[in-house]
C-alpha atoms as a PDB file:
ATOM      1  CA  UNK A   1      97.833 115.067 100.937  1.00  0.00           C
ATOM      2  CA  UNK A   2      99.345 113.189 103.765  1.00  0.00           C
ATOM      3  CA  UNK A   3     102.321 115.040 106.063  1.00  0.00           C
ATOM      4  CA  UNK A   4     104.282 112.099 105.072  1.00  0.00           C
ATOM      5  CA  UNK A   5     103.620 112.775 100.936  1.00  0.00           C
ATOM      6  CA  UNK A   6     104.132 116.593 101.501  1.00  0.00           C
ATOM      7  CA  UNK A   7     107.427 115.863 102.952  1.00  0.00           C
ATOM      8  CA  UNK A   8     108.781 113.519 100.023  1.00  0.00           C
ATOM      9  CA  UNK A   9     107.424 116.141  97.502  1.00  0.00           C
ATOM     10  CA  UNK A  10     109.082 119.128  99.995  1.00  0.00           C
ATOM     11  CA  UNK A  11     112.532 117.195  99.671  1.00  0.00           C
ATOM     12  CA  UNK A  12     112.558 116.218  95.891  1.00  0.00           C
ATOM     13  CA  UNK A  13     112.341 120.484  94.936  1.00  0.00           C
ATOM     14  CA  UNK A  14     114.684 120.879  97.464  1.00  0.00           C
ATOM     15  CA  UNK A  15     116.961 118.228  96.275  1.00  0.00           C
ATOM     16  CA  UNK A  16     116.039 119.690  92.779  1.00  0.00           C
ATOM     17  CA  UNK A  17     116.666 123.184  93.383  1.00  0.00           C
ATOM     18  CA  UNK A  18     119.971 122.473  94.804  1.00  0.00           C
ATOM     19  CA  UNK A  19     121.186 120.960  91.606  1.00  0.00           C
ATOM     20  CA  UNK A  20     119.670 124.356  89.890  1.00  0.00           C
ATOM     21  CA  UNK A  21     121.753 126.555  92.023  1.00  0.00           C
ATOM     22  CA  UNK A  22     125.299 124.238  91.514  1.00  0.00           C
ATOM     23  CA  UNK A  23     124.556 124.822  87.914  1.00  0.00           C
ATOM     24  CA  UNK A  24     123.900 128.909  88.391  1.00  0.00           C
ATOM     25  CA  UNK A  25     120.273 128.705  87.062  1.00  0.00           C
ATOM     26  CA  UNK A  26     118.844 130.365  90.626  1.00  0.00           C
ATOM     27  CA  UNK A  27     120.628 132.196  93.225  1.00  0.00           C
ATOM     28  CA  UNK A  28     118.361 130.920  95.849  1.00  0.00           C
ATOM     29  CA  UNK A  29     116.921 127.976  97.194  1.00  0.00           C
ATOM     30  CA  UNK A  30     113.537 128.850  98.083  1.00  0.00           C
ATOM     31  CA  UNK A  31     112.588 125.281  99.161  1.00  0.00           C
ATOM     32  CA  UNK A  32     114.961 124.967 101.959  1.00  0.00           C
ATOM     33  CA  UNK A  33     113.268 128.532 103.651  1.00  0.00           C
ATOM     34  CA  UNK A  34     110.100 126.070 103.984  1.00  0.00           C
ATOM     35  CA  UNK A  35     109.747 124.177 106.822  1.00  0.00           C
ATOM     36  CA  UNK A  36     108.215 120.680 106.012  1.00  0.00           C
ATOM     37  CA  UNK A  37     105.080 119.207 107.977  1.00  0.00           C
ATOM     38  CA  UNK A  38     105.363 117.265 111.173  1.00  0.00           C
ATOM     39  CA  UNK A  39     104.854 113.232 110.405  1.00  0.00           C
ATOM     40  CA  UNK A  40     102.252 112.149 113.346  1.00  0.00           C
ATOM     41  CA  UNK A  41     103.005 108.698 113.903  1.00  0.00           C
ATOM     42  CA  UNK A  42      99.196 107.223 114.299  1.00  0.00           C
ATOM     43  CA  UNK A  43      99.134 104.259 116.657  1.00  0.00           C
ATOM     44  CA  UNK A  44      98.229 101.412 114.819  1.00  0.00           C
ATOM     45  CA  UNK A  45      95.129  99.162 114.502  1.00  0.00           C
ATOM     46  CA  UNK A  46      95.719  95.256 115.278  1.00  0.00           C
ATOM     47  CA  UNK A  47      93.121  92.740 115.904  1.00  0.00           C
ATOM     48  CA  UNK A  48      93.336  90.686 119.639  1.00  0.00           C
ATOM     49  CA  UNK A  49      93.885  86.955 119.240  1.00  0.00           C
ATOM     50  CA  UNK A  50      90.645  86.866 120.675  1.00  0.00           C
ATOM     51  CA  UNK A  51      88.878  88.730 117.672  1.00  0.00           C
ATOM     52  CA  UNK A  52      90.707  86.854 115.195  1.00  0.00           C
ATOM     53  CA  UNK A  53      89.590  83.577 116.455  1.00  0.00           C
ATOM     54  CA  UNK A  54      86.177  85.122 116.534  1.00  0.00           C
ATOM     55  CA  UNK A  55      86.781  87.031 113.201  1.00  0.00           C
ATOM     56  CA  UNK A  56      87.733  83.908 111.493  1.00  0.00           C
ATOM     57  CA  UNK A  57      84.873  81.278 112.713  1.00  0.00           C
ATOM     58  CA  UNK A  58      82.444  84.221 111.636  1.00  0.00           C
ATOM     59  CA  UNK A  59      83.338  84.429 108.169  1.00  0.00           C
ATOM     60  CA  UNK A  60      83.177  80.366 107.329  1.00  0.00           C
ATOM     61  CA  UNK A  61      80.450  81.297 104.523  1.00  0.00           C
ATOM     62  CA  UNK A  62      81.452  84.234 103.219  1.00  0.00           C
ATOM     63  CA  UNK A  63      83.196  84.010  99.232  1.00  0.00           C
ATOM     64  CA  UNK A  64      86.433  85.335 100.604  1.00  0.00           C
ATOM     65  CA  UNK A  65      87.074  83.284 103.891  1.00  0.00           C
ATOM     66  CA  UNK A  66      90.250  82.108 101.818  1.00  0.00           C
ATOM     67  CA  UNK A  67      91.513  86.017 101.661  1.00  0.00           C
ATOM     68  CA  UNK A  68      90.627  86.428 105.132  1.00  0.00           C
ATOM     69  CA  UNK A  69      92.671  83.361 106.545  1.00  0.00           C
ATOM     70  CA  UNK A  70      95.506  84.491 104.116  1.00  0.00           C
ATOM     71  CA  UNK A  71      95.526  88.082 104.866  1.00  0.00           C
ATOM     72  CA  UNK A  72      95.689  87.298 108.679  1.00  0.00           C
ATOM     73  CA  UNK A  73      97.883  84.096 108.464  1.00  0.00           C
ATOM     74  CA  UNK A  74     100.432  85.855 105.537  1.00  0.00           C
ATOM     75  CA  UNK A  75     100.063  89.419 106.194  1.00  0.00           C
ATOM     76  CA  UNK A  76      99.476  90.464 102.100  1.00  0.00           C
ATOM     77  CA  UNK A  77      98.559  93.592 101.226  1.00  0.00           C
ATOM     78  CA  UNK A  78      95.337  94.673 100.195  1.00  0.00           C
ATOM     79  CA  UNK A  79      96.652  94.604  96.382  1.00  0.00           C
ATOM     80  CA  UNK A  80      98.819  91.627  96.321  1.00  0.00           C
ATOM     81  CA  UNK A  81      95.654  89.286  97.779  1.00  0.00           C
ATOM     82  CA  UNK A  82      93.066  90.540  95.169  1.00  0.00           C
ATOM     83  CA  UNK A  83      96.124  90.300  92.056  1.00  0.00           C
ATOM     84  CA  UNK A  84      96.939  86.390  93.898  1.00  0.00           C
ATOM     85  CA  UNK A  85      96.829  84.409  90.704  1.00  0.00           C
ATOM     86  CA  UNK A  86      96.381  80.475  90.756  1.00  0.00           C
ATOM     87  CA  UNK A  87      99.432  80.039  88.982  1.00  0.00           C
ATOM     88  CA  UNK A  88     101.496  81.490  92.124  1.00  0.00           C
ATOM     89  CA  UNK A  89     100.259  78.650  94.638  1.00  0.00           C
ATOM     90  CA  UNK A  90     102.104  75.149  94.770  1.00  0.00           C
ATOM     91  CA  UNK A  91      99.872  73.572  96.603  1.00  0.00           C
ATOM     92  CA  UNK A  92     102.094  70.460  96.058  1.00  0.00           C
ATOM     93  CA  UNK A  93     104.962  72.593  97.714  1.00  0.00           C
ATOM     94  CA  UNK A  94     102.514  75.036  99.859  1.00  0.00           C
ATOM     95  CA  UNK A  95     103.834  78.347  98.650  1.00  0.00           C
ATOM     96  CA  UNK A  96     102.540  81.131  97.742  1.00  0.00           C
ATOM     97  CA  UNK A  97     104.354  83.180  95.833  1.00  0.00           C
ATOM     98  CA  UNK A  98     103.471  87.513  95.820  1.00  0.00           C
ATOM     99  CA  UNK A  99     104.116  88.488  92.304  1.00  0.00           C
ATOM    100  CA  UNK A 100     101.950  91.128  91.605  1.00  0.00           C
ATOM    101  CA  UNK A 101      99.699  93.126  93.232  1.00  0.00           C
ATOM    102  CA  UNK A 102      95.642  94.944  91.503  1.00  0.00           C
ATOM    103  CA  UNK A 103      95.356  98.456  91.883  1.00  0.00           C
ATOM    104  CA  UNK A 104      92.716 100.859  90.769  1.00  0.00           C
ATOM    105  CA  UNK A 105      94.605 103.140  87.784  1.00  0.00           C
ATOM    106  CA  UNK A 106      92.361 105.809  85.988  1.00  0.00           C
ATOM    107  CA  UNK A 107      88.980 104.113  87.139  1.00  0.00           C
ATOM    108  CA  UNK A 108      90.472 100.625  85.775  1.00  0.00           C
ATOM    109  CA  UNK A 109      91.338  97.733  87.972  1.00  0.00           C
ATOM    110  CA  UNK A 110      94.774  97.115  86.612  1.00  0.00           C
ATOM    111  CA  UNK A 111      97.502  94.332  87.683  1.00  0.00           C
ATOM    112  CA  UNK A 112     100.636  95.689  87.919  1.00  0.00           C
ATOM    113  CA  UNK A 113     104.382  94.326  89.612  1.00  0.00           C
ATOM    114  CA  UNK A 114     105.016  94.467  93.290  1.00  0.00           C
ATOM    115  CA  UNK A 115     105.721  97.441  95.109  1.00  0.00           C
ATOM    116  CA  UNK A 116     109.004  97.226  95.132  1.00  0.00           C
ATOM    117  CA  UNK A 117     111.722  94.242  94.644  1.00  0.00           C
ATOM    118  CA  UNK A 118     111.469  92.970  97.971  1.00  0.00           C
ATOM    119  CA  UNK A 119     107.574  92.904  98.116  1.00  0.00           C
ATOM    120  CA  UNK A 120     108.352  89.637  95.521  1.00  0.00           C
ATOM    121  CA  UNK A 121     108.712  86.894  97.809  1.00  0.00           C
ATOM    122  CA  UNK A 122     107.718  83.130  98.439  1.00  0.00           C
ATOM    123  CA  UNK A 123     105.795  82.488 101.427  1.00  0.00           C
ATOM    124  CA  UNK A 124     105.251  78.868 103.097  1.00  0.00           C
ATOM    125  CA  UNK A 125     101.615  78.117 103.533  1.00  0.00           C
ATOM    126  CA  UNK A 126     100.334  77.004 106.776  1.00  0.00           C
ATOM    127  CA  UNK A 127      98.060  73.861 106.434  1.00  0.00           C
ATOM    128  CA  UNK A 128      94.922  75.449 107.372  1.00  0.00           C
ATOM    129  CA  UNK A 129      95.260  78.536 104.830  1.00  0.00           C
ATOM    130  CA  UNK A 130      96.142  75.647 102.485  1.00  0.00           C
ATOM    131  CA  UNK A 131      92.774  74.051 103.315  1.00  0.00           C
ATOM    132  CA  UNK A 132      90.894  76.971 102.511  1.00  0.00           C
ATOM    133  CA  UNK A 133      92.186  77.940  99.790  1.00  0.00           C
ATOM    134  CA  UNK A 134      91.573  74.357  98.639  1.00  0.00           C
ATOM    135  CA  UNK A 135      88.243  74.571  99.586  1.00  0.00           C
ATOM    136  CA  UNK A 136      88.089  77.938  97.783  1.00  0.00           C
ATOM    137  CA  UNK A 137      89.299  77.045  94.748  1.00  0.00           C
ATOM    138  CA  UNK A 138      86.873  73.955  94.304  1.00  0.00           C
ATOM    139  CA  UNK A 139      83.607  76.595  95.127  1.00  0.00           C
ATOM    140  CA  UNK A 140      85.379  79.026  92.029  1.00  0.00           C
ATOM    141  CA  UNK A 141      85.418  76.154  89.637  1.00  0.00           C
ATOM    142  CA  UNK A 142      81.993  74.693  90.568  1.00  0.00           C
ATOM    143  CA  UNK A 143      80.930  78.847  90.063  1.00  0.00           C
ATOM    144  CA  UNK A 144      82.885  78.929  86.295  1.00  0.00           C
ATOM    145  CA  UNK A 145      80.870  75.665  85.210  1.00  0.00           C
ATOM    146  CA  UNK A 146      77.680  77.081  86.355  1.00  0.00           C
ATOM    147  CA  UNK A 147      78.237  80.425  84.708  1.00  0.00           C
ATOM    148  CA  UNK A 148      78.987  79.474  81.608  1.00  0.00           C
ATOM    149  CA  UNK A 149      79.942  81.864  78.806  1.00  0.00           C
ATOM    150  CA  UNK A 150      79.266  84.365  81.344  1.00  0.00           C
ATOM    151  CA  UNK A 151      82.389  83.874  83.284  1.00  0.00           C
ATOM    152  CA  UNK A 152      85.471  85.611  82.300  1.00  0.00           C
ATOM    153  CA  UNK A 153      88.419  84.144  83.558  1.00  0.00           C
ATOM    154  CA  UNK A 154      91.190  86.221  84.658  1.00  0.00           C
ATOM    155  CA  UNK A 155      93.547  83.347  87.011  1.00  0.00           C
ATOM    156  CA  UNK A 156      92.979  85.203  90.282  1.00  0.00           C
ATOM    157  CA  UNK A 157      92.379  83.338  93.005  1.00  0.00           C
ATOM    158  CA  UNK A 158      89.861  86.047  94.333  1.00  0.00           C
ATOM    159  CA  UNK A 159      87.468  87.249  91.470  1.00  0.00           C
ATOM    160  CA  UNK A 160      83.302  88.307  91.647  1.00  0.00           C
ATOM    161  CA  UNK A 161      80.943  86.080  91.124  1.00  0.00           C
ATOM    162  CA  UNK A 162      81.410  86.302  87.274  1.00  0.00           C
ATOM    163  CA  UNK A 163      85.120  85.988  87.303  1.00  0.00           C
ATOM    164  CA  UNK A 164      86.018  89.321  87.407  1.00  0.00           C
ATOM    165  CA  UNK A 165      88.554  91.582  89.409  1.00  0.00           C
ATOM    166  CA  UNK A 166      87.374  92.546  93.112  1.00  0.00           C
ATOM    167  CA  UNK A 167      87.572  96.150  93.104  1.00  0.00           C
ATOM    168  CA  UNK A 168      89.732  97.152  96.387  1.00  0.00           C
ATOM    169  CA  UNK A 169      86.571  99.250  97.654  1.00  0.00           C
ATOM    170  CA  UNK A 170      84.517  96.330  97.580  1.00  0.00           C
ATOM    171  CA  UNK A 171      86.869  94.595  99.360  1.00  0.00           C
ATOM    172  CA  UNK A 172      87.190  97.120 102.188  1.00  0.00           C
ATOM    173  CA  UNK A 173      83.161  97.379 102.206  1.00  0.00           C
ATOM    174  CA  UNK A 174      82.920  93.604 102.957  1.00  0.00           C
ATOM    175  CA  UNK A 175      85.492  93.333 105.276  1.00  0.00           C
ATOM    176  CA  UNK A 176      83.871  96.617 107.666  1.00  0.00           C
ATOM    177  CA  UNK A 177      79.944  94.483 107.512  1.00  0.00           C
ATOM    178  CA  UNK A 178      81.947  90.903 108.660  1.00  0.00           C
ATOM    179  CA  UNK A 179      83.654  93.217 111.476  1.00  0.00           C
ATOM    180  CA  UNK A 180      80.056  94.925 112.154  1.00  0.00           C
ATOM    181  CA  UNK A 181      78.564  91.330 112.278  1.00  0.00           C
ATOM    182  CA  UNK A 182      80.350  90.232 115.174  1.00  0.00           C
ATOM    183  CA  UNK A 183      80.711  93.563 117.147  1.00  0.00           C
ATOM    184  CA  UNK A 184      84.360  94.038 116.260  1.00  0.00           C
ATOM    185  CA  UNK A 185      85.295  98.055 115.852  1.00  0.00           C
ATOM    186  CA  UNK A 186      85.822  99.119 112.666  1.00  0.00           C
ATOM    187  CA  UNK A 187      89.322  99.854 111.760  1.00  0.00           C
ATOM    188  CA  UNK A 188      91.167  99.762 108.358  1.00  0.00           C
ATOM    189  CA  UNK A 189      91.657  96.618 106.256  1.00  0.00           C
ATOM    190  CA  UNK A 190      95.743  97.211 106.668  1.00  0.00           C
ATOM    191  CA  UNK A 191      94.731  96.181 110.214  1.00  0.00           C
ATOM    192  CA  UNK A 192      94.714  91.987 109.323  1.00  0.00           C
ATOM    193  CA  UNK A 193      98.450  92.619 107.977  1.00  0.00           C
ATOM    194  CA  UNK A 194      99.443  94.633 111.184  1.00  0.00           C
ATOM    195  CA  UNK A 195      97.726  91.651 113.002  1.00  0.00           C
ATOM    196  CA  UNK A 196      99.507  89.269 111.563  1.00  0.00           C
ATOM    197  CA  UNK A 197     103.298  91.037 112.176  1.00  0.00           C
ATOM    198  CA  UNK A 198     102.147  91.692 115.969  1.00  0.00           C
ATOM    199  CA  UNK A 199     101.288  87.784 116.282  1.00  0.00           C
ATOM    200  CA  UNK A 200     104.491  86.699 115.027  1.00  0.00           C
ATOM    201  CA  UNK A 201     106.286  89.403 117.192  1.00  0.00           C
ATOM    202  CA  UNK A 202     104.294  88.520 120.514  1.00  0.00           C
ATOM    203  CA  UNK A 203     105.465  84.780 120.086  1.00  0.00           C
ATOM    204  CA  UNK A 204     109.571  85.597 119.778  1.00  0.00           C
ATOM    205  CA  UNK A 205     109.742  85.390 115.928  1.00  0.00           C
ATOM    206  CA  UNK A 206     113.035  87.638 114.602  1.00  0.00           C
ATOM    207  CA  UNK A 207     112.271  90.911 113.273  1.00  0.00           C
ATOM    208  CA  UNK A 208     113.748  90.143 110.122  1.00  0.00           C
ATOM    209  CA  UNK A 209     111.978  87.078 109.661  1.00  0.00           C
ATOM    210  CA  UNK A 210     108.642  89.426 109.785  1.00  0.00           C
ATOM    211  CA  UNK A 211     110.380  91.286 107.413  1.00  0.00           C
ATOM    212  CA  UNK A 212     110.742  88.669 105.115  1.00  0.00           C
ATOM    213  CA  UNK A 213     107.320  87.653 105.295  1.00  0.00           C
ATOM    214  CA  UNK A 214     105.825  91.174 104.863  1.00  0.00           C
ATOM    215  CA  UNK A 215     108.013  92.126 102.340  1.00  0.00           C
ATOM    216  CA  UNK A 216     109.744  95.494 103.842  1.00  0.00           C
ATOM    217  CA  UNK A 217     112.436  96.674 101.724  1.00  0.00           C
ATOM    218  CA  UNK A 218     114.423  97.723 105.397  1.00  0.00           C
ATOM    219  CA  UNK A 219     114.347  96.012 108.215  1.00  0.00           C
ATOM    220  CA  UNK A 220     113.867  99.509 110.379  1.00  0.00           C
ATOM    221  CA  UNK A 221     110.623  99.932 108.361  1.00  0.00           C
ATOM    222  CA  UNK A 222     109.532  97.215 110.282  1.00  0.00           C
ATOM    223  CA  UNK A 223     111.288  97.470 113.437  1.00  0.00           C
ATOM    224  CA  UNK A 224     109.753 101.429 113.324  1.00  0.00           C
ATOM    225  CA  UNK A 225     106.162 100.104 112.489  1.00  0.00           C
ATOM    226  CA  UNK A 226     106.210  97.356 114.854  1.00  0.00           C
ATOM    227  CA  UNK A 227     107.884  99.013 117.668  1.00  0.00           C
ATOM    228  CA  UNK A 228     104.724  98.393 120.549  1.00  0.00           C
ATOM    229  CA  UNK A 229     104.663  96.143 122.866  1.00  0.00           C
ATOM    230  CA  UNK A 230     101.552  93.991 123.796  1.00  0.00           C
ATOM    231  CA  UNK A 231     100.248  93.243 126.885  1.00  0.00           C
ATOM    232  CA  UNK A 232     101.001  89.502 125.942  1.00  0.00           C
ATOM    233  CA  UNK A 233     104.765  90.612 125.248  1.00  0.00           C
ATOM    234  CA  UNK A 234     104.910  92.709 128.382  1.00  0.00           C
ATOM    235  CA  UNK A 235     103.772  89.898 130.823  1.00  0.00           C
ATOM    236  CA  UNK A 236     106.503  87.483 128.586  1.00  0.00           C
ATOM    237  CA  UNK A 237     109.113  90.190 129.795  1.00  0.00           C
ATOM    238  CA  UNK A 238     107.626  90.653 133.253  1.00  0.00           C
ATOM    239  CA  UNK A 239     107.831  86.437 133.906  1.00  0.00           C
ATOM    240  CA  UNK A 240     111.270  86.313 131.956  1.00  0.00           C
ATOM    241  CA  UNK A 241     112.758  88.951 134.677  1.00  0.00           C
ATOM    242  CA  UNK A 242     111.151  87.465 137.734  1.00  0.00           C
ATOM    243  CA  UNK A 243     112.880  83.879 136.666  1.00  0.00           C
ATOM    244  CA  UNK A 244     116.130  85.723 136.627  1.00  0.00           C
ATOM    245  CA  UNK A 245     115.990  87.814 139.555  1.00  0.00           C
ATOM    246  CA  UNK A 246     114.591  84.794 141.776  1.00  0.00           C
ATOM    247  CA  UNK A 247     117.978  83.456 141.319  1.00  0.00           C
ATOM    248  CA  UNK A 248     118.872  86.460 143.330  1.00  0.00           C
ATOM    249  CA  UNK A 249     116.450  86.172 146.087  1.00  0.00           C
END
């Protein structure tokens, strides 16, 4: 388990324990003589503006270009782009609406509500993710015809080649070769979300607009998660102060 899990599970028998002595059940709280694990904040992985441009004009064939562009573009999580149903695009509006998110529960690929209340939110589609997943959904129904009675249709907007769920795995597994392909490091899928947050930060956008679009239930989640600065943020800062202290000169 993670320092961060062992910590949540360290304070729940606390908090439970405490209750227990209140009521005279124990004498002693064991749980508070235990010191809980250190959280390491890990740096985290973000793709250049560079590598996106090259990430993105790599992956023009490959079946999930759509989830690519939107994952970058949207920042959805892993879960809520594989449970994206047809039924939560207006294309005639352009938004996309996050609903629901597939997870992997006892071996089965199972669609289940948000993570929380906040992760349920309506995002505006720029008009190039709206072009692919255009595009995207005209290759899926051309697929269904050919397939026949083979296909089973589920309404995701990201399904196998027969319709079915994309397990999460596969996902990852595809998304590592189309990094390999162009020389980009590995790093983990949660990396095209982070991307997308750190682009809207480098260009000024308000840190509760990000987390509106990511769907944080706090805004110091993100502020704490998003806390770097870029090089392209640092030079911003760097030219903002030289315009002000030229005054001065």
């Amino acid at each position: 388990m993670s320092a961060k899990t062992v910590k949540h599970i360290h304070a729940c028998l606390r908090c439970g324990l405490n209750d227990a002595m209140k009521f005279g059940l124990i004498h002693r709280n064991v749980a508070a003589l235990v010191s809980p694990p250190k959280i390491v904040k890990k740096e985290i992985q973000v793709l250049t503006v560079e590598q996106a441009d090259k990430f993105l004009e790599s992956i023009e064939d490959n079946r999930l270009a759509a989830l690519y562009w939107t994952a970058i573009y949207l920042g959805l999580r892993r879960g809520e782009l594989l449970g994206l149903r047809w039924q939560d695009i207006d294309f005639e509006s352009k938004i996309l609406r996050v609903s629901g998110s597939l997870q992997e529960l006892d071996g089965k690929l199972t669609l289940t509500e948000t993570k929380t209340e906040t992760s349920r939110r309506s995002l505006p589609i720029p008009d190039m993710v709206l072009a692919k997943l255009k595009a995207h959904r005209s290759k899926q129904l051309e697929k269904k015809l050919k397939r026949g009675s083979l296909w089973q249709e589920t309404g995701l907007a990201f399904v196998t080649g027969y319709g079915t769920p994309i397990s999460p795995r596969n996902l990852v597994r595809d998304f590592h070769a189309a990094l390999e392909a162009v020389e980009i490091p590995r790093m983990p899928f949660h990396a095209l979300r982070h991307s997308c947050a750190t682009f809207l930060l480098s260009k000024g956008m308000p840190m509760r607009f990000i987390m509106n679009i990511l769907g944080h239930s706090q805004i110091s989640l993100t502020a704490n998660t998003y806390s770097h600065v870029t090089p392209e943020m640092l030079g911003d800062t760097l030219d903002i102060m030289n315009s002000i202290l030229a005054k001065r000169q």
